[in-house]
C-alpha atoms as a PDB file:
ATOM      1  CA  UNK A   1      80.827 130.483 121.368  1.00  0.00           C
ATOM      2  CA  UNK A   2      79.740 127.433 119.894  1.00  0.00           C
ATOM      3  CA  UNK A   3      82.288 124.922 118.393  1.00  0.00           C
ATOM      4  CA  UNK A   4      81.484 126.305 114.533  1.00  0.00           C
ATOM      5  CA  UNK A   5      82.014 130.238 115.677  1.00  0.00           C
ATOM      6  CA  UNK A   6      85.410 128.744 117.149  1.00  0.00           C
ATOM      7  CA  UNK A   7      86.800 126.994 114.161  1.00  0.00           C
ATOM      8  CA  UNK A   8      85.687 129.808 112.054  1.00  0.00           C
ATOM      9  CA  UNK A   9      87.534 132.221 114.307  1.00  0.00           C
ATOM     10  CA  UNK A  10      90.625 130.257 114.143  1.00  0.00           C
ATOM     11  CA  UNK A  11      90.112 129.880 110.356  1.00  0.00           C
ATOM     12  CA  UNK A  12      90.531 133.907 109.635  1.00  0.00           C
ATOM     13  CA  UNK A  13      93.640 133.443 112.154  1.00  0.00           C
ATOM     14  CA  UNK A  14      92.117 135.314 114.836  1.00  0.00           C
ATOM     15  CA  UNK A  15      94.427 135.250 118.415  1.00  0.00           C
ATOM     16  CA  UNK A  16      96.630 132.715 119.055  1.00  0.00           C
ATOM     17  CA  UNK A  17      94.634 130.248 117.165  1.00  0.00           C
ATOM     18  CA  UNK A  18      96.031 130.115 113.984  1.00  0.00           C
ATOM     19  CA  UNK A  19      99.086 127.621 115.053  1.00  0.00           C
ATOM     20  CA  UNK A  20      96.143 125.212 117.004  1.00  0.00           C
ATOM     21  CA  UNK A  21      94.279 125.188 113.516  1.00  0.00           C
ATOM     22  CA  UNK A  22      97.765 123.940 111.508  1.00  0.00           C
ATOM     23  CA  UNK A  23      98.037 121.622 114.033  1.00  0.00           C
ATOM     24  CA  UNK A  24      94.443 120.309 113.757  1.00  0.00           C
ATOM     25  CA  UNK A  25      94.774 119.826 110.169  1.00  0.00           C
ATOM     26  CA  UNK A  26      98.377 118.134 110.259  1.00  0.00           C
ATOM     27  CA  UNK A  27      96.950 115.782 112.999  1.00  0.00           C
ATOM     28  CA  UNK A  28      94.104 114.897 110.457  1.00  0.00           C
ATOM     29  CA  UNK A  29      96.243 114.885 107.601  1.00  0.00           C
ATOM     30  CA  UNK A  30      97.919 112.184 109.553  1.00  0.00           C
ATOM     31  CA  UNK A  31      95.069 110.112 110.762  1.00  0.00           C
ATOM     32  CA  UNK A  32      93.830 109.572 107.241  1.00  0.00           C
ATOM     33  CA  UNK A  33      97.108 108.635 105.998  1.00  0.00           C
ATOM     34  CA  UNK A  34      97.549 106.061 108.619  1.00  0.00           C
ATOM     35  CA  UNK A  35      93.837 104.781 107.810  1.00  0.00           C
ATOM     36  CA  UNK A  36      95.171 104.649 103.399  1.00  0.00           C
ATOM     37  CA  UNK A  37      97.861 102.325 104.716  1.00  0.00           C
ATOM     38  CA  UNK A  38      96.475 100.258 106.842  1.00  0.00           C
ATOM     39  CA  UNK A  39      93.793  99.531 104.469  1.00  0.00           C
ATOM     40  CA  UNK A  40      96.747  98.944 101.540  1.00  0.00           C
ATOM     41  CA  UNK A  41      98.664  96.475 103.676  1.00  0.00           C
ATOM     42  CA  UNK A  42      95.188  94.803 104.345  1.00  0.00           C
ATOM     43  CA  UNK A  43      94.325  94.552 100.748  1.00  0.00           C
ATOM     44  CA  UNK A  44      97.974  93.455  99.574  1.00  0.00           C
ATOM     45  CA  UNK A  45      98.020  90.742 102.862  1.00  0.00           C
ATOM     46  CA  UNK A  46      94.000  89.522 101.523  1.00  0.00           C
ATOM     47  CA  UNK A  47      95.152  89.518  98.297  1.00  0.00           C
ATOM     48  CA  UNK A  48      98.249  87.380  99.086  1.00  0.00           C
ATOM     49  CA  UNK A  49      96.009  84.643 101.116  1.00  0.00           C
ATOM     50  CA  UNK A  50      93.449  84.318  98.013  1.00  0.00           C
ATOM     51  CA  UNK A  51      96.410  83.679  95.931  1.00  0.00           C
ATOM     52  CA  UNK A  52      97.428  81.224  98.319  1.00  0.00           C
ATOM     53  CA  UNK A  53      94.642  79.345  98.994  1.00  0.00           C
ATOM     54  CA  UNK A  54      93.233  79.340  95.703  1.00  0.00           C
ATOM     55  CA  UNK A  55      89.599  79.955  94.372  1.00  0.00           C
ATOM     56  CA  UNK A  56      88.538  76.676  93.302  1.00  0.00           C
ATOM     57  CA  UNK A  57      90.426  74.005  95.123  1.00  0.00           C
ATOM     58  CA  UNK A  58      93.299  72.156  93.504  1.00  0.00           C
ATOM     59  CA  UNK A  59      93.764  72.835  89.325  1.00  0.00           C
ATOM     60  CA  UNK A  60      92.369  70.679  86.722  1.00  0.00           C
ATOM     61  CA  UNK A  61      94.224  69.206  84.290  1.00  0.00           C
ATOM     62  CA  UNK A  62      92.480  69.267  80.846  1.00  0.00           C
ATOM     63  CA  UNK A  63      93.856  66.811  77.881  1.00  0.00           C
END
């Protein structure tokens, strides 16, 4: 069995395979919610520096 034949086996919840395939999907389901925040917390913390250390130097006062 190739690893396609064996996911679509588990897929129409053939054997003992069904549970294995809920847990592959919950473990992914995971993963790419860990990925979303990570790459939220590095926007907001990027975001927070550029604020900080400004775009164009010090401000310019205009009369």
């Amino acid at each position: 069995m190739t690893g396609d034949e064996s996911l679509h086996v588990l897929a129409r919840g053939g054997g003992d395979g069904a549970g294995l395939l809920h847990h592959l999907l919950v473990d992914q389901a995971i993963k790419v919610a860990i990925v979303l925040v990570a790459l939220l917390v590095l926007a907001l913390g990027m975001r927070l520096i550029w604020k900080k250390a400004g775009r164009a130097g010090p401000p310019r006062r205009d009369r």
